[in-house]
PDB file of N, CA and C in Angstrom:
ATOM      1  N   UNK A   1    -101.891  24.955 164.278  1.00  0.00           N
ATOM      2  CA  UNK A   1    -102.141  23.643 163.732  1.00  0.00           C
ATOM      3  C   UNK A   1    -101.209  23.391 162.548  1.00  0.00           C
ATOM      4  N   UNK A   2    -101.050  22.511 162.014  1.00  0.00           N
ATOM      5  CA  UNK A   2    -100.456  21.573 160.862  1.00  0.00           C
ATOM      6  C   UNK A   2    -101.037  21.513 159.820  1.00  0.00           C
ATOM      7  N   UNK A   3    -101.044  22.009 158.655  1.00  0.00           N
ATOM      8  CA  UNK A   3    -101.348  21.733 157.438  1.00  0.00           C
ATOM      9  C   UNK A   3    -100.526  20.914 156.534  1.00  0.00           C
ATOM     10  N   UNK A   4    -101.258  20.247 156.577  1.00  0.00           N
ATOM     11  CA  UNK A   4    -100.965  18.823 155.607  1.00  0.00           C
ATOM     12  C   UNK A   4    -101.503  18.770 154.014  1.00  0.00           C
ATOM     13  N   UNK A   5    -100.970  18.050 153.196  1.00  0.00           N
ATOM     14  CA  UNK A   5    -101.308  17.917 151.829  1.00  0.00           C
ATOM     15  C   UNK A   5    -101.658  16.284 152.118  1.00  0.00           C
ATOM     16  N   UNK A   6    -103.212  16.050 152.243  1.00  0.00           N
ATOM     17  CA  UNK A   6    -103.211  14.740 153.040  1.00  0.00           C
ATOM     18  C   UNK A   6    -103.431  13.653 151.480  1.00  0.00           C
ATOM     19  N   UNK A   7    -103.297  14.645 150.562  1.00  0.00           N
ATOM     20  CA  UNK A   7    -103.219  13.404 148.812  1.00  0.00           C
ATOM     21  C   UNK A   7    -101.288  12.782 149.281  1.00  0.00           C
ATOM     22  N   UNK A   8    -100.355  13.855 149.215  1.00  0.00           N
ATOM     23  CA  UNK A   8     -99.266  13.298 149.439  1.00  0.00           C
ATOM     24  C   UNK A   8     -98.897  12.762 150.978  1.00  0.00           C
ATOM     25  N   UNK A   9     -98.815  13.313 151.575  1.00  0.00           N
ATOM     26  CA  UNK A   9     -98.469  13.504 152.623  1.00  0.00           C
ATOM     27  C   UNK A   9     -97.459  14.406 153.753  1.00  0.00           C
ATOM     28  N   UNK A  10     -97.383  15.603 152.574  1.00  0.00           N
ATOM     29  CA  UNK A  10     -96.785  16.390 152.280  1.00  0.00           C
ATOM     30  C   UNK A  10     -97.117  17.284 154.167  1.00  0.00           C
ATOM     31  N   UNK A  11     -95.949  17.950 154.843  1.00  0.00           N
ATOM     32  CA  UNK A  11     -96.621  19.252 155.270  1.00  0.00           C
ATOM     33  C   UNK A  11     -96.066  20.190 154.902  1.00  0.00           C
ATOM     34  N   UNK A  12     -97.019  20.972 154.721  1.00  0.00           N
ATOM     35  CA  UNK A  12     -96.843  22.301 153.868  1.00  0.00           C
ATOM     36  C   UNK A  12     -96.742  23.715 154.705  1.00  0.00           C
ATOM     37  N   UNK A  13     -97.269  23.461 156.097  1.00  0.00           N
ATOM     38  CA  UNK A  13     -96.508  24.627 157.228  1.00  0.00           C
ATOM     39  C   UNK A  13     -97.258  23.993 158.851  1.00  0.00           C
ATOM     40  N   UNK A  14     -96.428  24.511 159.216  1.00  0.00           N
ATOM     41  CA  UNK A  14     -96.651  23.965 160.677  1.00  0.00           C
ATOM     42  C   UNK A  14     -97.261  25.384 161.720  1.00  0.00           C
ATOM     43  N   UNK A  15     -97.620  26.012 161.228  1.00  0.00           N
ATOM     44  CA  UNK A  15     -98.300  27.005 162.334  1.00  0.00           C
ATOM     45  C   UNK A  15     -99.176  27.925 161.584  1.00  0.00           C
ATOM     46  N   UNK A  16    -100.728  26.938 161.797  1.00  0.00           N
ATOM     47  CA  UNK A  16    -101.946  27.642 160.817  1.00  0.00           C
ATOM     48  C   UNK A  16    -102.846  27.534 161.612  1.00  0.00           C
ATOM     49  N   UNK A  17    -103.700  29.222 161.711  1.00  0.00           N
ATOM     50  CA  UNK A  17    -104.776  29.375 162.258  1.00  0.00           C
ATOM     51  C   UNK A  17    -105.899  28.909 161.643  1.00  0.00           C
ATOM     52  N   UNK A  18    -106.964  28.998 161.861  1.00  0.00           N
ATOM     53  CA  UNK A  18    -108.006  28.710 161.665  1.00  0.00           C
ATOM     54  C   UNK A  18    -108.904  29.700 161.875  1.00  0.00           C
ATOM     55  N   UNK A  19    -109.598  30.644 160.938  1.00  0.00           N
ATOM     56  CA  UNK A  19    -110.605  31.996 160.730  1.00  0.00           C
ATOM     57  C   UNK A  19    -112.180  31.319 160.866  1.00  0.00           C
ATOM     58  N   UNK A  20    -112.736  31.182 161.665  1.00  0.00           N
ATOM     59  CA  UNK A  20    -114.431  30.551 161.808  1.00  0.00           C
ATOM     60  C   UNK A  20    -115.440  31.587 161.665  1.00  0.00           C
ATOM     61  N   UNK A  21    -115.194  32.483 162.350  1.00  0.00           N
ATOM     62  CA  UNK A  21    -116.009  33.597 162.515  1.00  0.00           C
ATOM     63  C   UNK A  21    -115.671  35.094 161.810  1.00  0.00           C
ATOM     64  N   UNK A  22    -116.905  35.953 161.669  1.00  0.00           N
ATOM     65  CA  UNK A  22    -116.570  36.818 160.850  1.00  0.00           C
ATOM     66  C   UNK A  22    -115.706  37.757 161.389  1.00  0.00           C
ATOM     67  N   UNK A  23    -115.227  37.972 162.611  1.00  0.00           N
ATOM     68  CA  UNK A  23    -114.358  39.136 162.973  1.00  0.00           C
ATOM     69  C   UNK A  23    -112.763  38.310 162.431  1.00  0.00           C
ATOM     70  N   UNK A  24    -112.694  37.214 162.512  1.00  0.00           N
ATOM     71  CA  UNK A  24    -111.045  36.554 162.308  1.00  0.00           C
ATOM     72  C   UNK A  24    -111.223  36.477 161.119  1.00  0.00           C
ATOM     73  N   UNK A  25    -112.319  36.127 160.012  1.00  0.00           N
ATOM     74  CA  UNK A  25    -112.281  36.527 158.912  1.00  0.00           C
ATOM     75  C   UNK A  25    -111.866  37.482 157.994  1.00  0.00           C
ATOM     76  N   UNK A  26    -112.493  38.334 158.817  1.00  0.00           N
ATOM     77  CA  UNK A  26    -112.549  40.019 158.090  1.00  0.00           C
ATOM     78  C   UNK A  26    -111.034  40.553 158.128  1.00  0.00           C
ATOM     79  N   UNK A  27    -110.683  40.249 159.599  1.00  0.00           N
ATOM     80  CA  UNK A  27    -108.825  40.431 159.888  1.00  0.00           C
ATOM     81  C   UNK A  27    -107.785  39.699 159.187  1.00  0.00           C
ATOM     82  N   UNK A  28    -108.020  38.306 158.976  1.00  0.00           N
ATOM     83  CA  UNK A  28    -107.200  37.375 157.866  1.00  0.00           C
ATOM     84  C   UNK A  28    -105.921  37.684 158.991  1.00  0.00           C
ATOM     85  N   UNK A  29    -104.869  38.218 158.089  1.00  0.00           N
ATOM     86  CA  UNK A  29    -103.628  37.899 158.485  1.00  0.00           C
ATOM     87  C   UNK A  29    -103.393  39.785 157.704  1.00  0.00           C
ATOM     88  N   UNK A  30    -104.094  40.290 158.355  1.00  0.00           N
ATOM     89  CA  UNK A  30    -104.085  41.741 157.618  1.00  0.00           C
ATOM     90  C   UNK A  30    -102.372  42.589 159.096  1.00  0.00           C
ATOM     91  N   UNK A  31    -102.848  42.061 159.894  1.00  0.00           N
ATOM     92  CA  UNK A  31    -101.708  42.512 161.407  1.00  0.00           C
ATOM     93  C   UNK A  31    -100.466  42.378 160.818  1.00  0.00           C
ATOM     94  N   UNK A  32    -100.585  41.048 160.420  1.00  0.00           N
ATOM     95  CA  UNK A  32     -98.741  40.555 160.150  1.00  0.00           C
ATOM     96  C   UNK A  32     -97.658  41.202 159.498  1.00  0.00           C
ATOM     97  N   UNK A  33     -97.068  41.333 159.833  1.00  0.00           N
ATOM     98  CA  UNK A  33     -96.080  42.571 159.126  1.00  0.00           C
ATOM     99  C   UNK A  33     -94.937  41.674 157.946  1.00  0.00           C
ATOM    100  N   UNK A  34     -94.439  40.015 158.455  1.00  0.00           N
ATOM    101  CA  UNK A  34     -94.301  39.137 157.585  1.00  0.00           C
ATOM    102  C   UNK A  34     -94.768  37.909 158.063  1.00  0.00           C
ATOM    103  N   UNK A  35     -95.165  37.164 156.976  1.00  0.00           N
ATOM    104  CA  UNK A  35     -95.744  35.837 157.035  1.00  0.00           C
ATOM    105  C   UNK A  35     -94.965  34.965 156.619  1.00  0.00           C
ATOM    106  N   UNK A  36     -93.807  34.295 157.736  1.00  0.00           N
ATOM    107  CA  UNK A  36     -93.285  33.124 157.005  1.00  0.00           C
ATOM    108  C   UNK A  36     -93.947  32.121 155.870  1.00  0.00           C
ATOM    109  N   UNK A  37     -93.164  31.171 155.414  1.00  0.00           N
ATOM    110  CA  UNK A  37     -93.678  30.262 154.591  1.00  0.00           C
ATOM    111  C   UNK A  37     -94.235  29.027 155.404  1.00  0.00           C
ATOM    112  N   UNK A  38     -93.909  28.949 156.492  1.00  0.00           N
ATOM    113  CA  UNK A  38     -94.218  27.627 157.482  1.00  0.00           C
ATOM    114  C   UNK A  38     -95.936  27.902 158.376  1.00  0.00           C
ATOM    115  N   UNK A  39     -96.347  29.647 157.709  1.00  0.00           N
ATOM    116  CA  UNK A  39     -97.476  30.274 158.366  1.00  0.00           C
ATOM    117  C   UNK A  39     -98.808  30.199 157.599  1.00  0.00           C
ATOM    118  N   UNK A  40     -99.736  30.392 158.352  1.00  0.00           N
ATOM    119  CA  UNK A  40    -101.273  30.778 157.623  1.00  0.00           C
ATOM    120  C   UNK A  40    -102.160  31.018 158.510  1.00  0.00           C
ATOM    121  N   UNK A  41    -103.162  30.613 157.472  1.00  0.00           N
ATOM    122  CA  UNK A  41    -104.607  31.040 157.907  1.00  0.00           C
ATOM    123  C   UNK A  41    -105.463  30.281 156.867  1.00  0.00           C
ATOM    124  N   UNK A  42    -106.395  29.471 157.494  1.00  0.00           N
ATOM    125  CA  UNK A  42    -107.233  28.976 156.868  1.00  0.00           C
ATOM    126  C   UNK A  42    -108.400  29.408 157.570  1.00  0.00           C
ATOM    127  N   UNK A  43    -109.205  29.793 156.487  1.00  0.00           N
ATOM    128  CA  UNK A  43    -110.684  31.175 156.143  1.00  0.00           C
ATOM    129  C   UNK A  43    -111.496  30.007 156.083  1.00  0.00           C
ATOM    130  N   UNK A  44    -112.855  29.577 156.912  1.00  0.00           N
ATOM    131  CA  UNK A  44    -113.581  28.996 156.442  1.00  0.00           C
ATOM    132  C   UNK A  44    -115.405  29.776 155.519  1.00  0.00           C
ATOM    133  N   UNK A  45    -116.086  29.229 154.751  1.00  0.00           N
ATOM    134  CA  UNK A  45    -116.912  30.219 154.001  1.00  0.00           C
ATOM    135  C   UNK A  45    -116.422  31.399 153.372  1.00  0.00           C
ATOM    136  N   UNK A  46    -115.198  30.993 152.375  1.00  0.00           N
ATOM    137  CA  UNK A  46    -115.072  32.314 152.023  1.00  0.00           C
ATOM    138  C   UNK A  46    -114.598  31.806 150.751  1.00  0.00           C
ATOM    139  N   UNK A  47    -114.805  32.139 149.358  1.00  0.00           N
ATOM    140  CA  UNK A  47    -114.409  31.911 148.275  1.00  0.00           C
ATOM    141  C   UNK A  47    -113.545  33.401 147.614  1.00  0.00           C
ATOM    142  N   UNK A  48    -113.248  34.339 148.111  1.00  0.00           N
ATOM    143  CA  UNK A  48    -112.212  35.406 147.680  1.00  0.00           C
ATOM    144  C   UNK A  48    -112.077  36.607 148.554  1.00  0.00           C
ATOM    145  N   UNK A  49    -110.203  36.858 148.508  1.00  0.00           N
ATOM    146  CA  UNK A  49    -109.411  37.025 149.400  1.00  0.00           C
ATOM    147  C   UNK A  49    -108.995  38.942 148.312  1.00  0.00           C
ATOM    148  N   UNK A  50    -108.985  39.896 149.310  1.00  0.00           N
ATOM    149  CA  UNK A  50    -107.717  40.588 148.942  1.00  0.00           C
ATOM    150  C   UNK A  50    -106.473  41.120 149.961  1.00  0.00           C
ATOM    151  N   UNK A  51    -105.510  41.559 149.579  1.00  0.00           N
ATOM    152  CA  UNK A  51    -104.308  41.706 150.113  1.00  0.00           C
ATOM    153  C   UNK A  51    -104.217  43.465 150.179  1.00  0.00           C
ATOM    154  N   UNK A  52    -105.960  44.241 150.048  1.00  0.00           N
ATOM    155  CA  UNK A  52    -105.276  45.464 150.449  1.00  0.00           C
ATOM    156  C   UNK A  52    -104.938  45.948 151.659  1.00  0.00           C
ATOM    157  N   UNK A  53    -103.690  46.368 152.221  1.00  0.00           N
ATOM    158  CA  UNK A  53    -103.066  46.573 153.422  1.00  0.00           C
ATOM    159  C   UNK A  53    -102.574  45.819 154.009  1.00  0.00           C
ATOM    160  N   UNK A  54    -102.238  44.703 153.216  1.00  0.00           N
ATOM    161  CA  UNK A  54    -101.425  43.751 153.893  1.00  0.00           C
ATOM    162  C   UNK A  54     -99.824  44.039 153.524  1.00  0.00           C
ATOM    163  N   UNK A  55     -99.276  43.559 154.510  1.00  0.00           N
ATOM    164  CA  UNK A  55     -97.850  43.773 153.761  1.00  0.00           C
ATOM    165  C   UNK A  55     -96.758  42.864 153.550  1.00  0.00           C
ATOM    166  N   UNK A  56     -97.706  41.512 153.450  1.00  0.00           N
ATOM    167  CA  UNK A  56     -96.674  40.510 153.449  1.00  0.00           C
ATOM    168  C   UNK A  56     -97.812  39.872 151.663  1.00  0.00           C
ATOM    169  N   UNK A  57     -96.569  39.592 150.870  1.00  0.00           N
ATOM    170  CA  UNK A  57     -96.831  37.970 150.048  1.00  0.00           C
ATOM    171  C   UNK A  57     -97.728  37.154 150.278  1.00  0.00           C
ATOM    172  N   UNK A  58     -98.218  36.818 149.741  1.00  0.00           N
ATOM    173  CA  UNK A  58     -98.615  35.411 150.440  1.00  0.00           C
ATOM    174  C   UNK A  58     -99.391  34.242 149.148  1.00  0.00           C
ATOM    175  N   UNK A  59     -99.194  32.927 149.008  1.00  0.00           N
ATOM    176  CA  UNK A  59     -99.614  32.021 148.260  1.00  0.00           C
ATOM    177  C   UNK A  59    -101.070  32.010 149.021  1.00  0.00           C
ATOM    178  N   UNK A  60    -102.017  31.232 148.229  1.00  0.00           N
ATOM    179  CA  UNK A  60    -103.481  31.272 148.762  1.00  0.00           C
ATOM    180  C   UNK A  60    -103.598  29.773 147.544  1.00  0.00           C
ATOM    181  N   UNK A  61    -104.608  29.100 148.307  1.00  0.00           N
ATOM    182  CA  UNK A  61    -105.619  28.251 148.138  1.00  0.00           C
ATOM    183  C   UNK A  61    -106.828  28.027 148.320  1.00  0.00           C
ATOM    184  N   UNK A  62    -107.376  27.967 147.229  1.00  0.00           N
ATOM    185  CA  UNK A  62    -109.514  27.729 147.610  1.00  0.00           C
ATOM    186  C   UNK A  62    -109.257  26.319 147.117  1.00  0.00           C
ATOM    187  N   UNK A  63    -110.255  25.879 148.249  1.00  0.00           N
ATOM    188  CA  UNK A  63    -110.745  24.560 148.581  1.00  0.00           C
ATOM    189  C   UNK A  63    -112.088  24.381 148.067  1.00  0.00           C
ATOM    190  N   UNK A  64    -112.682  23.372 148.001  1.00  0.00           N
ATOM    191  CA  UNK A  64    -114.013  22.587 147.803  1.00  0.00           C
ATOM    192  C   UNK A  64    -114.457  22.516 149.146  1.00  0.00           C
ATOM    193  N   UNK A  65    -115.550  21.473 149.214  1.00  0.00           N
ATOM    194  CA  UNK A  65    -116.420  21.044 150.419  1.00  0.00           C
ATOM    195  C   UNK A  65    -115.442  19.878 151.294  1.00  0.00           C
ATOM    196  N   UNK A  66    -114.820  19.455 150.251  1.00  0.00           N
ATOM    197  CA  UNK A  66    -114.112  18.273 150.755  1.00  0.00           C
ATOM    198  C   UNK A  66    -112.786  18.786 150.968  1.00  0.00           C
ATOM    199  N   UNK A  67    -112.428  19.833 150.961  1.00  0.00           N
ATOM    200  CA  UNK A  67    -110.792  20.459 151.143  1.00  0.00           C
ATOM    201  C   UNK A  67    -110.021  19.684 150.004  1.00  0.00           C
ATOM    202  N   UNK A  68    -110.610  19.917 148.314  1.00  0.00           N
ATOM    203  CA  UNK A  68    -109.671  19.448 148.015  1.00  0.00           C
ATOM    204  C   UNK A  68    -109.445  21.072 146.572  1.00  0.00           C
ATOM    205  N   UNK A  69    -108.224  21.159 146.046  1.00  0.00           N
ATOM    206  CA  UNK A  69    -107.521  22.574 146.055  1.00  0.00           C
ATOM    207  C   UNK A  69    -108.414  22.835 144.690  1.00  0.00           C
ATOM    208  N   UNK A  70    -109.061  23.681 144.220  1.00  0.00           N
ATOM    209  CA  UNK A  70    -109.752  24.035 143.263  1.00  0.00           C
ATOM    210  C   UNK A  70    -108.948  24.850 142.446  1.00  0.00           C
ATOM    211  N   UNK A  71    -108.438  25.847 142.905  1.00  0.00           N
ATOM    212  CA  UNK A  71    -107.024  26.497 142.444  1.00  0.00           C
ATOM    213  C   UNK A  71    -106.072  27.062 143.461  1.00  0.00           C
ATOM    214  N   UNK A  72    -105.242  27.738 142.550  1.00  0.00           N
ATOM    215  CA  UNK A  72    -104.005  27.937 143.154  1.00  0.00           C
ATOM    216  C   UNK A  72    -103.467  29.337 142.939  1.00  0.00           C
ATOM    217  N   UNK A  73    -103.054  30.634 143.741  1.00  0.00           N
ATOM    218  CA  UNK A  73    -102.374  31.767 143.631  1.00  0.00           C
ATOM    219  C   UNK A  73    -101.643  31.960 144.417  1.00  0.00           C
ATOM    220  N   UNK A  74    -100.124  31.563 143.494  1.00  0.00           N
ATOM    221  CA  UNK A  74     -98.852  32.163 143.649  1.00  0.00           C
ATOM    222  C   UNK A  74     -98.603  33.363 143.876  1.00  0.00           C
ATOM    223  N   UNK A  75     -97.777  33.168 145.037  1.00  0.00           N
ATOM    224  CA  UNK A  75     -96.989  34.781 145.369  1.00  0.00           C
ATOM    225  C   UNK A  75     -97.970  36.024 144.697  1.00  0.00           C
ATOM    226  N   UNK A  76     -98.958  36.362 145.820  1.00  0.00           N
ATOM    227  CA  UNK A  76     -99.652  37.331 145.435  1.00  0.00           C
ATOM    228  C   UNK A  76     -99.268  38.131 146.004  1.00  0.00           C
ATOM    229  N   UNK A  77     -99.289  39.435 145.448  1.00  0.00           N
ATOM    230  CA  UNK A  77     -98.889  40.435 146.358  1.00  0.00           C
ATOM    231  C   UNK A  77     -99.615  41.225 146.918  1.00  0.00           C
ATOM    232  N   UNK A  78     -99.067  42.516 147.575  1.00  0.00           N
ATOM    233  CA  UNK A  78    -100.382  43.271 148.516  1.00  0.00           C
ATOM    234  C   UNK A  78    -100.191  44.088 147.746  1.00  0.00           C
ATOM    235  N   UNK A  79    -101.735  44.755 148.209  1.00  0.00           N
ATOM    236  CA  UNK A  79    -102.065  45.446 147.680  1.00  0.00           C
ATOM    237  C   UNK A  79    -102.999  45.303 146.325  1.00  0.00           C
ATOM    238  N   UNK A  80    -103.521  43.777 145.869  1.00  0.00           N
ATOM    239  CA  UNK A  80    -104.220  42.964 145.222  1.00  0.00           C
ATOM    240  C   UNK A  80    -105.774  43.203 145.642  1.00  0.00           C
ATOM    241  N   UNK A  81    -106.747  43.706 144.677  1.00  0.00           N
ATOM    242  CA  UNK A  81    -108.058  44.395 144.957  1.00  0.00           C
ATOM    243  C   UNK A  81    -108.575  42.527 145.415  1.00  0.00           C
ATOM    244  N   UNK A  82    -108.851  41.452 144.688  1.00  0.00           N
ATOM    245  CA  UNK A  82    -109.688  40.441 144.810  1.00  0.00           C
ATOM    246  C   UNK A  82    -108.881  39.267 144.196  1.00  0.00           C
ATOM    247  N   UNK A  83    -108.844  38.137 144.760  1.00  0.00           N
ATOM    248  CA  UNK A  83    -108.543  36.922 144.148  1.00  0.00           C
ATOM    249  C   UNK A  83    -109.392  36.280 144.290  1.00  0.00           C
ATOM    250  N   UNK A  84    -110.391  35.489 143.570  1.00  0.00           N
ATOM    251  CA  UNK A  84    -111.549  34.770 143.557  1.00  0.00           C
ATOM    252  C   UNK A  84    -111.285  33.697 143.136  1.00  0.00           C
ATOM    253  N   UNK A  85    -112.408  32.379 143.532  1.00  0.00           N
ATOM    254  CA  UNK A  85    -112.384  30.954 142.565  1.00  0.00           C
ATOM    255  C   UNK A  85    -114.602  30.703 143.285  1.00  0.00           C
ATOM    256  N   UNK A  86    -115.051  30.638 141.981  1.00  0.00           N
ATOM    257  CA  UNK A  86    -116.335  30.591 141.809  1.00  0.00           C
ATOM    258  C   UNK A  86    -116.644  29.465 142.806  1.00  0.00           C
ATOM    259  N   UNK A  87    -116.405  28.282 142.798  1.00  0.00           N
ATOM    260  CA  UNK A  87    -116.984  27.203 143.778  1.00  0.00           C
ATOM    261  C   UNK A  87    -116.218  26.640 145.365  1.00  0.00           C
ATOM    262  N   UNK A  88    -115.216  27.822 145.536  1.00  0.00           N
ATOM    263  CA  UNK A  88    -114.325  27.417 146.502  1.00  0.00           C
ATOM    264  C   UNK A  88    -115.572  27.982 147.615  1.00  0.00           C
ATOM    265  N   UNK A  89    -114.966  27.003 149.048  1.00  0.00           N
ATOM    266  CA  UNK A  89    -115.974  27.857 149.742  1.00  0.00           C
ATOM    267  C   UNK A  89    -114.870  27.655 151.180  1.00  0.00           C
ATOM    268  N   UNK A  90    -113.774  27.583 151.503  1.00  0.00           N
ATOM    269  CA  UNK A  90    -112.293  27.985 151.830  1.00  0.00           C
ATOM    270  C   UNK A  90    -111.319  28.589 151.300  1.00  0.00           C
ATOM    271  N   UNK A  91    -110.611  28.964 152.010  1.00  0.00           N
ATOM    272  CA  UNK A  91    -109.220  29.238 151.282  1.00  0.00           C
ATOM    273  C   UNK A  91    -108.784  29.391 152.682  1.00  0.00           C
ATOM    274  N   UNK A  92    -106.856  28.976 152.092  1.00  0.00           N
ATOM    275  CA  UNK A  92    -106.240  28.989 152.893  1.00  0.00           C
ATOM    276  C   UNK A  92    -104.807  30.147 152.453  1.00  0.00           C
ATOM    277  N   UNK A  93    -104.662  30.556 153.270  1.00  0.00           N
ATOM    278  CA  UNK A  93    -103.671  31.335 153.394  1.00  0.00           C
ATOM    279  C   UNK A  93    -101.999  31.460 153.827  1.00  0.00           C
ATOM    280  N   UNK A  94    -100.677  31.149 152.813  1.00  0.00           N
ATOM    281  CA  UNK A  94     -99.804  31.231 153.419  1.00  0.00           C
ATOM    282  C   UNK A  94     -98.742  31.496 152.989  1.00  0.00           C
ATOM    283  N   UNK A  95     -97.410  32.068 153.869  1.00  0.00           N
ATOM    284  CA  UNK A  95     -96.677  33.061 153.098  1.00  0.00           C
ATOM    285  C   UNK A  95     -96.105  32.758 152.406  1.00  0.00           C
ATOM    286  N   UNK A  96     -95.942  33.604 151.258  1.00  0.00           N
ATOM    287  CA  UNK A  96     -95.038  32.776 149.654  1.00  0.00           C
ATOM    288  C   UNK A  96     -93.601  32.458 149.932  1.00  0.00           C
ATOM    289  N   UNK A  97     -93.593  31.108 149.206  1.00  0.00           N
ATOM    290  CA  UNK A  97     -92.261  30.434 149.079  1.00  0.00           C
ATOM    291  C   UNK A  97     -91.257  31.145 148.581  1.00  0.00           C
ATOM    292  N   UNK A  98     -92.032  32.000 147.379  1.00  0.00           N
ATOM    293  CA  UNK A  98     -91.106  32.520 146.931  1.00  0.00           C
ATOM    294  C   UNK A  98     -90.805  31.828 144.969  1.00  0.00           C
ATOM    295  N   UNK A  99     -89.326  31.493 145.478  1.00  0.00           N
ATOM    296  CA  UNK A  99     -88.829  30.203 144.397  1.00  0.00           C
ATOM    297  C   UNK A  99     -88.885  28.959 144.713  1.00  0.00           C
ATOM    298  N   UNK A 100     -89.744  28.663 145.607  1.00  0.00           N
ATOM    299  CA  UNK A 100     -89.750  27.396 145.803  1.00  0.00           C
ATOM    300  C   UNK A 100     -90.917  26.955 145.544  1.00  0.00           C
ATOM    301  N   UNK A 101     -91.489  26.074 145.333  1.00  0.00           N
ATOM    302  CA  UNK A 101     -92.482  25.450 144.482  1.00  0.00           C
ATOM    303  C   UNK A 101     -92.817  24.369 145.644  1.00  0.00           C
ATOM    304  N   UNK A 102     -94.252  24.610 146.427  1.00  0.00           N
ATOM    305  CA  UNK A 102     -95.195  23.404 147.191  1.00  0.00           C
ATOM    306  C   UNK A 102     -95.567  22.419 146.388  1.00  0.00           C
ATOM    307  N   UNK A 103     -95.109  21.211 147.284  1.00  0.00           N
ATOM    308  CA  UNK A 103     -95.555  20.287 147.016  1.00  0.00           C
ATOM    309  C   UNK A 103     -97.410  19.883 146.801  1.00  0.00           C
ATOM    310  N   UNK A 104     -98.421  20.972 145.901  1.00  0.00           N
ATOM    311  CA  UNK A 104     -99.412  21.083 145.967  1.00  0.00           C
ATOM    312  C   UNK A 104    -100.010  21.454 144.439  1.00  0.00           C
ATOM    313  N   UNK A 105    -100.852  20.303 144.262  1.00  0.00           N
ATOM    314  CA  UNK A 105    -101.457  20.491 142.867  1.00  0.00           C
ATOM    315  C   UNK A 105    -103.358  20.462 142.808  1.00  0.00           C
ATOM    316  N   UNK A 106    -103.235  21.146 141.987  1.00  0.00           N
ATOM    317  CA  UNK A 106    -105.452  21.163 141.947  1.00  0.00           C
ATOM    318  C   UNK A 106    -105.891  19.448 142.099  1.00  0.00           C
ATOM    319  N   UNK A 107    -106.658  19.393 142.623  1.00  0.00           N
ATOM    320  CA  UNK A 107    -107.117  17.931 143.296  1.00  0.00           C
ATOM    321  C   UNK A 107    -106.567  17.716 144.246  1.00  0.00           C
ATOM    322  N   UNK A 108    -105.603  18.307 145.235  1.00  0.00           N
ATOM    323  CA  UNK A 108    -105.146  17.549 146.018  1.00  0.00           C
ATOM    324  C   UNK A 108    -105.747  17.675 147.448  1.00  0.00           C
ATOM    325  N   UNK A 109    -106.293  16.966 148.325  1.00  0.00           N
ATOM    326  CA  UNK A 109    -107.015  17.562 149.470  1.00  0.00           C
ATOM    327  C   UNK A 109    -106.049  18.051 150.663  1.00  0.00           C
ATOM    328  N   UNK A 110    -106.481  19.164 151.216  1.00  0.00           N
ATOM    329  CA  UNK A 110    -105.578  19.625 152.401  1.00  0.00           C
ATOM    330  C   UNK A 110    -106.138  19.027 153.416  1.00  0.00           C
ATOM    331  N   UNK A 111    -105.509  19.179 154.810  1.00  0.00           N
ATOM    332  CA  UNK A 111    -105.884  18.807 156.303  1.00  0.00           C
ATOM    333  C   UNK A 111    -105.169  19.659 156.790  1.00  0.00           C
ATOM    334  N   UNK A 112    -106.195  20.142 158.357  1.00  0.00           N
ATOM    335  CA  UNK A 112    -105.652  21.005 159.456  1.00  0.00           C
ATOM    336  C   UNK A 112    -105.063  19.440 160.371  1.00  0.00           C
ATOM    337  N   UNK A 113    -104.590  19.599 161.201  1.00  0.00           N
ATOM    338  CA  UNK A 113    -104.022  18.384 162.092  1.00  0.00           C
ATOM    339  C   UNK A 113    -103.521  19.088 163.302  1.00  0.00           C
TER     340      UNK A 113
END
């Protein structure tokens, strides 16, 4: 699917799963060996993520009820015990830009498409 920044109209990667259940949950994007920047995973019911055994980067976003961005973690790396945000109850997952800077700020609501 398409993730969109549906405040701008921004897309922010074009090939994102969708985690519903607890086994795609629990797995995340733990397989991937690298996670482009055009990639993800959006976790639904889940307010914090870690990156142990992962071996790719990756930027992350927790969402609200309404998918809109509560906060924001840059280029996290693996091997990261917990990244949390108290009222998120998503997050989305995807591989770091790097030096490049998403078009994505706190308030802004995402969309799958």
């Amino acid at each position: 699917m398409l993730l969109r920044n549906a405040s701008n109209g921004t897309v922010l990667a074009t090939s994102v799963a969708r985690a519903t259940n607890a086994w795609s949950r629990g797995v995340g994007l733990l397989g991937h060996k690298s996670v482009a920047p055009t990639e993800g995973l959006w976790i639904d019911g889940c307010s914090a993520v870690h990156t142990i055994f992962m071996r790719a980067t990756i930027d992350i976003f927790f969402l609200d009820k309404d998918q809109r961005v509560l906060k924001i973690a840059s280029s996290v790396a693996p091997y990261r015990l917990a990244v949390t945000c108290r009222n998120a109850v998503s997050v989305v997952e995807l591989g770091a830009t790097g030096e490049t800077v998403r078009d994505v700020l706190v308030g802004d609501r995402l969309a799958l498409e």
